[in-house]
N, C-alpha and C. Protein backbone atom coordinates (compact mmCIF):
# COMPACT_ATOMS: atom_id res chain seq x y z
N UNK A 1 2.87 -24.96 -31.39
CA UNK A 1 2.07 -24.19 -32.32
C UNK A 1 0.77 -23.74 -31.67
N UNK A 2 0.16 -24.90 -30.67
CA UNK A 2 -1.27 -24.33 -30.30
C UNK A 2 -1.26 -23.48 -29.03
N UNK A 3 0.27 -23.29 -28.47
CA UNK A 3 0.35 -22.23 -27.32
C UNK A 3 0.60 -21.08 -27.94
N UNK A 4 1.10 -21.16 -29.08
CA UNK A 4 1.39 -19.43 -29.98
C UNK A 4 0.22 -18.90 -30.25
N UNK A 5 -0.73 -19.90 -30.28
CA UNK A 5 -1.83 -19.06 -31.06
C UNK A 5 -2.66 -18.99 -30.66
N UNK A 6 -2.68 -19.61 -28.82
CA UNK A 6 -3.62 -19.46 -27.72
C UNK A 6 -2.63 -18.03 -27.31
N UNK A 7 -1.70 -17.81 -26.97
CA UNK A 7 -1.04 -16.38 -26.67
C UNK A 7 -1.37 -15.69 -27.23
N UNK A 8 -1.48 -15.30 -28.83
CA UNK A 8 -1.84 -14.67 -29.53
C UNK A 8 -2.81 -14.23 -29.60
N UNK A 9 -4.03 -14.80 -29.40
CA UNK A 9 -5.37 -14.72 -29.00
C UNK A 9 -5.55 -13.84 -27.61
N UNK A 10 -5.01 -14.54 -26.58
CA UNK A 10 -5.25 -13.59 -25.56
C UNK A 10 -4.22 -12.38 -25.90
N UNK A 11 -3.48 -12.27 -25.93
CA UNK A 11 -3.30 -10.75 -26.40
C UNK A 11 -4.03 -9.67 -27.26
N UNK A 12 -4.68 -10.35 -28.30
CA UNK A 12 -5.33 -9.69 -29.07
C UNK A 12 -6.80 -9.25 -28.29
N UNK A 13 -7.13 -10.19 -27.47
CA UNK A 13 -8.49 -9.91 -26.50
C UNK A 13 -7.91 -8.72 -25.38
N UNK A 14 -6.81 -8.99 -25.00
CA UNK A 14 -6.58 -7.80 -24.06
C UNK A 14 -6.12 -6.39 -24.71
N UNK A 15 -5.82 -6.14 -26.23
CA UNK A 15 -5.92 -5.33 -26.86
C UNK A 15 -7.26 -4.80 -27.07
N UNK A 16 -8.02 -5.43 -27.35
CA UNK A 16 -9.24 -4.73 -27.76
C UNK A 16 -10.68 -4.38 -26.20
N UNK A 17 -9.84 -5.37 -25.15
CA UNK A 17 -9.95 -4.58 -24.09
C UNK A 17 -9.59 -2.69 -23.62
N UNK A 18 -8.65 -3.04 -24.07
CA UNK A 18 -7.91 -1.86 -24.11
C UNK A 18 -8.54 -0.76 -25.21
N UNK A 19 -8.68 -1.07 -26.06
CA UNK A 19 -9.08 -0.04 -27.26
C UNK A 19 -10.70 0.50 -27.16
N UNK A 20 -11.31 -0.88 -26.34
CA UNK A 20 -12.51 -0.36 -25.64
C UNK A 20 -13.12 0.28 -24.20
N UNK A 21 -12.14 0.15 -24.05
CA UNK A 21 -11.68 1.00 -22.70
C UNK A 21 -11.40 2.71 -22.93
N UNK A 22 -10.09 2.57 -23.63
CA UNK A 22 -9.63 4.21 -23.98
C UNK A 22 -10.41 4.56 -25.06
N UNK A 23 -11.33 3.99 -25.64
CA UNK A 23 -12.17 4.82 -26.64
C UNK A 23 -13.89 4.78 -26.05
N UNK A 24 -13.90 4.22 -25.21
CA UNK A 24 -15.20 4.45 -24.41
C UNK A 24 -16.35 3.04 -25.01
N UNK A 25 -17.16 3.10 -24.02
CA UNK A 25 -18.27 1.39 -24.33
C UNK A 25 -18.28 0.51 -23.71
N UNK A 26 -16.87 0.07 -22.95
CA UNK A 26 -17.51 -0.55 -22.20
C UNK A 26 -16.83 -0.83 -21.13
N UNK A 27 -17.92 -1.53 -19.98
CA UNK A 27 -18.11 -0.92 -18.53
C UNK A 27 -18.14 -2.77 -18.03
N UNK A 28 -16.78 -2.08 -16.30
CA UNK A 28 -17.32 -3.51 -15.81
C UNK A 28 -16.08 -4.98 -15.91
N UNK A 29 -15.43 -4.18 -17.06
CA UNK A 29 -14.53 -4.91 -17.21
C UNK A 29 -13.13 -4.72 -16.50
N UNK A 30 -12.76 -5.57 -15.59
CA UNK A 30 -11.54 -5.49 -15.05
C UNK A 30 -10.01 -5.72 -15.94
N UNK A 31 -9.24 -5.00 -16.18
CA UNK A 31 -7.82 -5.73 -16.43
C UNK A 31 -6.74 -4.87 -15.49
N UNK A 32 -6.07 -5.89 -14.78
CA UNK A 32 -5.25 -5.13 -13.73
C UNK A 32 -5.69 -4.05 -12.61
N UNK A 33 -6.88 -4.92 -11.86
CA UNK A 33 -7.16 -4.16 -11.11
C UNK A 33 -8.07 -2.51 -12.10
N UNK A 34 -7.94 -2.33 -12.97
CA UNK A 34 -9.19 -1.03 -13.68
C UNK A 34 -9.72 -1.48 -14.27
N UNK A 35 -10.77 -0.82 -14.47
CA UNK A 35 -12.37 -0.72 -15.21
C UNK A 35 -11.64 -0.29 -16.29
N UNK A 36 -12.09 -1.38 -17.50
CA UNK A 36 -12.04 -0.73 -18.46
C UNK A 36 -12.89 0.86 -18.85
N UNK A 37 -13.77 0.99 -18.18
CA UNK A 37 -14.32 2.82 -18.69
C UNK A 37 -13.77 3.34 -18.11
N UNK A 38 -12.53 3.20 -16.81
CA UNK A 38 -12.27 3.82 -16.46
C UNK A 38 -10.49 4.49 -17.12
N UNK A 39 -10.16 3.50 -18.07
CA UNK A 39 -8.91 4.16 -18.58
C UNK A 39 -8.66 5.25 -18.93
N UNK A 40 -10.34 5.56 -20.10
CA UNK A 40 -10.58 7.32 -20.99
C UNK A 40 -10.08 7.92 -19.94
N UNK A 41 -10.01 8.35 -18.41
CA UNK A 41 -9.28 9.41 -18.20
C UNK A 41 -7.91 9.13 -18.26
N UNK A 42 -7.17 8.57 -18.67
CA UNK A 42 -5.66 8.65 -18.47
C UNK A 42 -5.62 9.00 -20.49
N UNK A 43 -6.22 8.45 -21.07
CA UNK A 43 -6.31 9.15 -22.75
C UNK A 43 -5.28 9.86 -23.23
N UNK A 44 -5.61 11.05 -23.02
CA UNK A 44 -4.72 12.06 -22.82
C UNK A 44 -3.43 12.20 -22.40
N UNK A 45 -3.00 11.71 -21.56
CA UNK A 45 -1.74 11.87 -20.71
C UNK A 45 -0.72 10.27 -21.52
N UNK A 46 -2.02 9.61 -22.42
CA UNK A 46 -0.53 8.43 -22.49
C UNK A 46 -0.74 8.83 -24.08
N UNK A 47 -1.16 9.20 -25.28
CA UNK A 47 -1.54 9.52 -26.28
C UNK A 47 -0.50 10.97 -26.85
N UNK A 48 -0.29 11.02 -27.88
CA UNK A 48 0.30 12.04 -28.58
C UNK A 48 2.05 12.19 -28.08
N UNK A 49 2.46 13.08 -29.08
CA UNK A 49 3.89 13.41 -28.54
C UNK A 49 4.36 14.15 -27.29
N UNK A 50 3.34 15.33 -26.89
CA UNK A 50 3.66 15.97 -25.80
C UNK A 50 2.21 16.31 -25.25
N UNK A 51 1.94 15.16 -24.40
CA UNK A 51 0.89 15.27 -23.87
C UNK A 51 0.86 15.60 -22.77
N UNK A 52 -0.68 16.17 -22.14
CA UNK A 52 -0.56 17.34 -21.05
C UNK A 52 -0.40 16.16 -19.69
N UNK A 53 -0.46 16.94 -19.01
CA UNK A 53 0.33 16.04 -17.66
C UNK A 53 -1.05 15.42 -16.79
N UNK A 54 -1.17 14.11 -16.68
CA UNK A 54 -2.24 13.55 -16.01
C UNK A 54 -2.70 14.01 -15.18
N UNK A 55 -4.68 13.74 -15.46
CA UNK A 55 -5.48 15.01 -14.21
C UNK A 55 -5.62 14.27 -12.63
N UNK A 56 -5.63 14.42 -12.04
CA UNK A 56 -6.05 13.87 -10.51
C UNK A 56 -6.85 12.56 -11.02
N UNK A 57 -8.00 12.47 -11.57
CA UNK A 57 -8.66 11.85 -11.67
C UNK A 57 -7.74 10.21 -12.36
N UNK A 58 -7.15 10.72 -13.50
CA UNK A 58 -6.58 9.72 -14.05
C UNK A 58 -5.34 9.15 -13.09
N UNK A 59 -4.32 10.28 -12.29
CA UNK A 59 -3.81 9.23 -11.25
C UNK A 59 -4.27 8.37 -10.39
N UNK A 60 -5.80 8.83 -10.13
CA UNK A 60 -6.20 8.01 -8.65
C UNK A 60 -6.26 6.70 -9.68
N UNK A 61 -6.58 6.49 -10.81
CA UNK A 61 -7.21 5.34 -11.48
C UNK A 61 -5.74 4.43 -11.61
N UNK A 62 -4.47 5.10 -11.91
CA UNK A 62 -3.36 4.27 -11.94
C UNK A 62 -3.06 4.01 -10.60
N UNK A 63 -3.04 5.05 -9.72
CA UNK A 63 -2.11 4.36 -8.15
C UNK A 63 -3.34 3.02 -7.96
N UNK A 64 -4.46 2.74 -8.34
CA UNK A 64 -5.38 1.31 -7.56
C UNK A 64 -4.78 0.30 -8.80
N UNK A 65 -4.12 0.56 -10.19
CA UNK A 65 -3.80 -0.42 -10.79
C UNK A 65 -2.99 -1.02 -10.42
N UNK A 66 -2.49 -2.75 -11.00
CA UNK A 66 -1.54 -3.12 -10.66
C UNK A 66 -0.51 -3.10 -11.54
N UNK A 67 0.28 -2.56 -11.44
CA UNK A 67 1.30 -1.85 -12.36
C UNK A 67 2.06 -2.91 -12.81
N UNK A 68 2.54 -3.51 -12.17
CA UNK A 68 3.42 -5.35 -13.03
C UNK A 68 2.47 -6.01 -13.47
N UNK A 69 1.30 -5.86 -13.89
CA UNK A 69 0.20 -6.49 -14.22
C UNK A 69 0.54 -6.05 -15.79
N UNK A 70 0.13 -4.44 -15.54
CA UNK A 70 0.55 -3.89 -16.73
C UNK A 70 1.83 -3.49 -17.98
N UNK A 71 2.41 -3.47 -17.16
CA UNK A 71 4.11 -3.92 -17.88
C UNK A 71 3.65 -5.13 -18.51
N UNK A 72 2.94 -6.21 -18.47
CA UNK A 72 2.98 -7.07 -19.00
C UNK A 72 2.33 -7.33 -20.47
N UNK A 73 1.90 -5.85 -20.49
CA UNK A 73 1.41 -5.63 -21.87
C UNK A 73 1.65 -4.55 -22.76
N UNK A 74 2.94 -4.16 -21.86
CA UNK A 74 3.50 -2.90 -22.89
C UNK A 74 3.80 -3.03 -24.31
N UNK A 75 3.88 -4.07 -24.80
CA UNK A 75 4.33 -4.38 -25.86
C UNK A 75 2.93 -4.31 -27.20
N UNK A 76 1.64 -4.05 -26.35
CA UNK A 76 0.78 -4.41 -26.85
C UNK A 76 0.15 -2.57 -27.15
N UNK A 77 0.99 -1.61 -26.45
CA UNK A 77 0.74 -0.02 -26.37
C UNK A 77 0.65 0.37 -27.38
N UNK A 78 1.18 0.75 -28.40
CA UNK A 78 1.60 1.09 -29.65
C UNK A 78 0.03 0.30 -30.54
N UNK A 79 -0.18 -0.73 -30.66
CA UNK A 79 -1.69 -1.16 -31.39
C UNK A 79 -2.61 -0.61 -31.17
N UNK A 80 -2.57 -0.22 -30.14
CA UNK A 80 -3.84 0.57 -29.72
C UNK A 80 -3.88 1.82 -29.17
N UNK A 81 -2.76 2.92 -30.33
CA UNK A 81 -2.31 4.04 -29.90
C UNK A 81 -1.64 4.81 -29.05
N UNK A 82 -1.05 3.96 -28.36
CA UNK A 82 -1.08 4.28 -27.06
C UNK A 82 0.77 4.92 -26.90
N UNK A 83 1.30 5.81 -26.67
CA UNK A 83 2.64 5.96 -26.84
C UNK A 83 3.41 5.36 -25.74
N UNK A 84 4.26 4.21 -26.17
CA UNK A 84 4.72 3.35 -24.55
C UNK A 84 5.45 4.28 -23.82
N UNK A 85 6.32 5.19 -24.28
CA UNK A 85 7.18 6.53 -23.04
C UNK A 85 6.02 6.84 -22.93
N UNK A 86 5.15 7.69 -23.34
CA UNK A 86 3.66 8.17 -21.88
C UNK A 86 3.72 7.19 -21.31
N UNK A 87 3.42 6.39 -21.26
CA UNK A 87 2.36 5.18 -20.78
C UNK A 87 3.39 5.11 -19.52
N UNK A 88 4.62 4.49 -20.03
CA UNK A 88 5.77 4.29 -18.77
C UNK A 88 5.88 5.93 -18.26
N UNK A 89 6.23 6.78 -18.30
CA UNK A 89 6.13 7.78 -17.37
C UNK A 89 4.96 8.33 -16.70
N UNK A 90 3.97 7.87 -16.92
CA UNK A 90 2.72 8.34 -16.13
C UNK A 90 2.59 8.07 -14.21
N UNK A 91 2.99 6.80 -14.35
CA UNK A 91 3.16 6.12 -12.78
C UNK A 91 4.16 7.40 -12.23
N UNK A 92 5.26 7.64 -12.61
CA UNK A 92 6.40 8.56 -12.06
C UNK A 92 5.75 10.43 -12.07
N UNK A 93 4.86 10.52 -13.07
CA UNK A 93 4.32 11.80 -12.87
C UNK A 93 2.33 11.69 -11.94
N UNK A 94 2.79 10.43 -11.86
CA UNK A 94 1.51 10.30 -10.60
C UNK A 94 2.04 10.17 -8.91
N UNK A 95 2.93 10.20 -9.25
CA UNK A 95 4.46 10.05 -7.85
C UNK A 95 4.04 8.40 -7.27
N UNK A 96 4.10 7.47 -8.02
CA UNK A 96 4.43 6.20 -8.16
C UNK A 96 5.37 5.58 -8.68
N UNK A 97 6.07 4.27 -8.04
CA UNK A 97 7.19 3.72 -8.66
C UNK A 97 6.18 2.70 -9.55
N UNK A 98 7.45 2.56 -11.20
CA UNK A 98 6.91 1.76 -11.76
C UNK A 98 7.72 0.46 -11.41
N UNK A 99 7.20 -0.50 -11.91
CA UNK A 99 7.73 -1.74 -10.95
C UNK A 99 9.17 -1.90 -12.04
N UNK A 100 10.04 -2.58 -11.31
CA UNK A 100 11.68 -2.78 -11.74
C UNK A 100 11.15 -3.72 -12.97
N UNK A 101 12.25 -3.51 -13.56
CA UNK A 101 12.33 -4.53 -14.96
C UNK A 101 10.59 -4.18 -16.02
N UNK A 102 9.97 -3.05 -15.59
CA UNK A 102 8.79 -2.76 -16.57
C UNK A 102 9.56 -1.89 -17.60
């Protein structure tokens, strides 16, 4: 019971990492190798149904992530807007492999 709800917890902290990241505020914070201020540029490219195709800026920020880092929280995409097909095709339209089994 007290590992469910220590998991639970950190997920919910790396969500709102996340939500403060892609909505801007705050700075400094690492998850997977990125700055959280630095997510807002990928915004766009993982957000909406047909979103425009990631700018330079937002690939350089994914090729330094660690991408099996991040698979590890796909499940957590969708809470915090995030559309998981963007999200998973972004690495492949940044001409990066996403890691097997993400």
């Amino acid at each position: 019971m007290a590992h469910t709800i220590g998991k639970a917890l950190v997920l919910w902290l790396l969500a709102a990492i996340l939500v403060i990241g892609l909505w801007g505020g705050a700075e400094g914070v690492l998850l997977c190798n990125i700055e959280s201020s630095k997510l807002n540029l990928c915004r766009a490219a993982i957000t909406g149904e047909k979103p425009p195709w990631p700018t330079p800026k937002c690939c350089a920020v994914i090729g330094r992530a660690d991408l099996s880092c991040l698979c590890k929280y796909k499940s957590l995409l969708p809470s915090v807007g995030i559309n998981p097909a963007n999200a998973l095709a972004l690495p492949g339209k940044c001409g990066l492999k996403l890691p097997r089994g993400c």
